[in-house]
C-alpha atoms as a PDB file:
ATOM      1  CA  UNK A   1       0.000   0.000   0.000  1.00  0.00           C
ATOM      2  CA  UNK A   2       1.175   3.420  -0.819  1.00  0.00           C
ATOM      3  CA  UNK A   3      -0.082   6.321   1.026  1.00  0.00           C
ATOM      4  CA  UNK A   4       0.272  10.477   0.943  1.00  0.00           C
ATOM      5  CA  UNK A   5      -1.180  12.729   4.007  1.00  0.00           C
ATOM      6  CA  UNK A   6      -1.750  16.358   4.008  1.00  0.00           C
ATOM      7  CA  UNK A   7      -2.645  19.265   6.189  1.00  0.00           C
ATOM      8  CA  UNK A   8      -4.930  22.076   5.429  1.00  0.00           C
ATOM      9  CA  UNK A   9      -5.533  24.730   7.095  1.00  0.00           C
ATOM     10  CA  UNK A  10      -8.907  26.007   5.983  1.00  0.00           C
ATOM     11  CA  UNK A  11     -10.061  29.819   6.027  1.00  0.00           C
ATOM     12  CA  UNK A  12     -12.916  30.817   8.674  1.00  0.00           C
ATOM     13  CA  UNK A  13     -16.030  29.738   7.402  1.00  0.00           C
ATOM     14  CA  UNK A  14     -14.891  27.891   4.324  1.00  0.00           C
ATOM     15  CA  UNK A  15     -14.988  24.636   6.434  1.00  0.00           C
ATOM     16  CA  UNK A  16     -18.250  23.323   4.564  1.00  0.00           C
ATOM     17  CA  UNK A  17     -16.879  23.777   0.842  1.00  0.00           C
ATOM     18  CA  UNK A  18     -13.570  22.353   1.952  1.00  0.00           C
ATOM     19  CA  UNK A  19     -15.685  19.245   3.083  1.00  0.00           C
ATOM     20  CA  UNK A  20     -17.640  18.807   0.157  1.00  0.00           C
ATOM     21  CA  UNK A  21     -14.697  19.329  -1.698  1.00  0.00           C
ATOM     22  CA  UNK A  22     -12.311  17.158   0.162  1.00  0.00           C
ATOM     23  CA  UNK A  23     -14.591  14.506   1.497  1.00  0.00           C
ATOM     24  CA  UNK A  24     -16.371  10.788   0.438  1.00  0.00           C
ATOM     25  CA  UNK A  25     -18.703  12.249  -1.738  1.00  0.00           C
ATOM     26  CA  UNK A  26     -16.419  15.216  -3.241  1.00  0.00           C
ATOM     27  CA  UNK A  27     -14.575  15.859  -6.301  1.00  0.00           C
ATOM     28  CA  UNK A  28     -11.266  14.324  -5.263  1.00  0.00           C
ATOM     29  CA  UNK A  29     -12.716  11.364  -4.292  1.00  0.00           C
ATOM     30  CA  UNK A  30     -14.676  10.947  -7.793  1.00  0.00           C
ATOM     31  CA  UNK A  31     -11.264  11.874  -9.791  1.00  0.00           C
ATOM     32  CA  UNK A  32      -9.385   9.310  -7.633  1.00  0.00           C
ATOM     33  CA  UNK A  33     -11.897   6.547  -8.185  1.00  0.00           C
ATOM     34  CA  UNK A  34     -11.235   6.962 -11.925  1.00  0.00           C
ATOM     35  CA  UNK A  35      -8.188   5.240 -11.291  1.00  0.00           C
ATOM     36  CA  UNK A  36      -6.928   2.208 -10.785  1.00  0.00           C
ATOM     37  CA  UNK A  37      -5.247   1.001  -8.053  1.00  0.00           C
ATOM     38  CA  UNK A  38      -7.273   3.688  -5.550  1.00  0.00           C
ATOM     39  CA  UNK A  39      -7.868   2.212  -2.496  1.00  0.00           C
ATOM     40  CA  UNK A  40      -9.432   5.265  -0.576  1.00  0.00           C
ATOM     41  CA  UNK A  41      -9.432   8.647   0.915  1.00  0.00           C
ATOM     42  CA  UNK A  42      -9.973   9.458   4.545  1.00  0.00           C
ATOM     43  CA  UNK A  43     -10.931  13.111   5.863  1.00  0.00           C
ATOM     44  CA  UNK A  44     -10.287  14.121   9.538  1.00  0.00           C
ATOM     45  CA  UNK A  45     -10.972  17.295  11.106  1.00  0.00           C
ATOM     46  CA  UNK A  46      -8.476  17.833  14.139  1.00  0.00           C
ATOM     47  CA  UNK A  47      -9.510  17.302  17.611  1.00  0.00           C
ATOM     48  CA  UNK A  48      -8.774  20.272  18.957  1.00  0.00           C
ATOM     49  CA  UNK A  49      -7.782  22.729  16.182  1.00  0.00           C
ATOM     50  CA  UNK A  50     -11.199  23.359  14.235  1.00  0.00           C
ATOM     51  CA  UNK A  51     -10.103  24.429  11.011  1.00  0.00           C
ATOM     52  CA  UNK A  52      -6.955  21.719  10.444  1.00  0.00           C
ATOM     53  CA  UNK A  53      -7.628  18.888   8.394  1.00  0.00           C
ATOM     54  CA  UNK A  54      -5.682  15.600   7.433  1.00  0.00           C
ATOM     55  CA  UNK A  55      -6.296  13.899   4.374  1.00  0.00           C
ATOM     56  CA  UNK A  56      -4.983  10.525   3.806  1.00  0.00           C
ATOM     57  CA  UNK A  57      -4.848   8.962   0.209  1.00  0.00           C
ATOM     58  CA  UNK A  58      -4.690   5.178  -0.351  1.00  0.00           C
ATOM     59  CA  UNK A  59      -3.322   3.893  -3.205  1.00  0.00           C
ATOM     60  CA  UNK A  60      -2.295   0.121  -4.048  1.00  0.00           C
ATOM     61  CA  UNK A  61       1.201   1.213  -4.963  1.00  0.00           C
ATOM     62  CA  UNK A  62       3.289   3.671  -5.781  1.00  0.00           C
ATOM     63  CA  UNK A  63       3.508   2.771  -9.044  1.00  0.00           C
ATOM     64  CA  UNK A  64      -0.576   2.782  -9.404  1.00  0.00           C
ATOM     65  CA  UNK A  65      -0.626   6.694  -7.880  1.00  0.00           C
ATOM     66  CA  UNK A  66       2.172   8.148 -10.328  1.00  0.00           C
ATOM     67  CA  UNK A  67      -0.022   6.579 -13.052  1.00  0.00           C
ATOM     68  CA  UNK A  68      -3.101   8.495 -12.081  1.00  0.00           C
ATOM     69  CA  UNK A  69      -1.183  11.635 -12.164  1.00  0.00           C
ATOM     70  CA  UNK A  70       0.313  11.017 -14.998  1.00  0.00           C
ATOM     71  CA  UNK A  71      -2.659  10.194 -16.686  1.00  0.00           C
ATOM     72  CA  UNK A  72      -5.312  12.664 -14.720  1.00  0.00           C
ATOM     73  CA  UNK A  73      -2.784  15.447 -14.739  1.00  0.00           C
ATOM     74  CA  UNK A  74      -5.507  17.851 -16.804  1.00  0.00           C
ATOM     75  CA  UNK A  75      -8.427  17.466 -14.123  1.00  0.00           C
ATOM     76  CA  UNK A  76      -6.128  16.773 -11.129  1.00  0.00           C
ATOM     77  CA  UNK A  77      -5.169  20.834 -11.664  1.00  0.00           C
ATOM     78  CA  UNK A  78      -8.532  21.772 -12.142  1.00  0.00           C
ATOM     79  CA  UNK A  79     -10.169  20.506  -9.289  1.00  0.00           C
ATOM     80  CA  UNK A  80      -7.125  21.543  -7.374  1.00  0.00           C
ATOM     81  CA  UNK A  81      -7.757  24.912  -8.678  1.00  0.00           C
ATOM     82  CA  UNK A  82     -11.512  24.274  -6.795  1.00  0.00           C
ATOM     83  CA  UNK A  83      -9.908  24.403  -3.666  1.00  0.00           C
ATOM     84  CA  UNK A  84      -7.886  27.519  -4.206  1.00  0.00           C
ATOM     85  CA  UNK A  85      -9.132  30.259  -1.668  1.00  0.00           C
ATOM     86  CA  UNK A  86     -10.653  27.385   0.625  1.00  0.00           C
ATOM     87  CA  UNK A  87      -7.431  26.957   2.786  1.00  0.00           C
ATOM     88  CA  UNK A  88      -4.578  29.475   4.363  1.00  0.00           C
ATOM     89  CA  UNK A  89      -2.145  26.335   3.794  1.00  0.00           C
ATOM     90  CA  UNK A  90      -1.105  23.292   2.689  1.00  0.00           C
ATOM     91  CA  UNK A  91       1.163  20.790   3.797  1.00  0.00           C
ATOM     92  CA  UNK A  92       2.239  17.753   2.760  1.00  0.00           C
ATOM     93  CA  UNK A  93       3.599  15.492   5.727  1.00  0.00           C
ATOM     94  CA  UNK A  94       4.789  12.966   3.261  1.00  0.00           C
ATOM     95  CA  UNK A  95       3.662   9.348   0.932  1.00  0.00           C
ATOM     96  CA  UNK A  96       4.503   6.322   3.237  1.00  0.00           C
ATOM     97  CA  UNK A  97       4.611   2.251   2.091  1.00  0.00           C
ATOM     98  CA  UNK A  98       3.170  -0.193   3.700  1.00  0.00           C
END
């Protein structure tokens, strides 16, 4: 398994957009699902920090995720550009094997 976390920090009261955007039923989800090899996408809020957020893609391999971007590059920029003015930052913490 081959998996890639991020951070967001999301503006005041963009939290619901970010959430449609970023969660099961949302756009990243239906691009990643175009692909094979996606395993899943998990969206947590932060216990104690309302507005942080920690994604956490799941992929079958490494391999299978630099496919989909190769392949999905086009709409992978557009619906990132979706998300542009929903979050104050960004961070990725890193892609991990299992």
């Amino acid at each position: 398994m081959f998996v890639i976390l991020w951070t967001y920090d999301v503006r005041p009261g963009a939290q619901a957009a970010f959430e449609k955007l970023y969660g099961p039923s949302g756009e990243w989800v239906a691009l990643f699902k175009q692909a094979e090899g996606y395993l899943g996408t998990k969206l947590l809020c932060a216990a104690h920090v309302s507005l942080r957020y920690l994604t956490i893609d799941s992929w079958e391999s490494e391999a299978a995720y630099k496919r989909f971007r190769t392949t999905s590059a086009q709409a992978y920029d557009i619906v990132d550009r979706a998300g542009e003015g929903l979050t104050e930052a960004e961070t990725p913490l890193g892609e991990f094997r299992s």
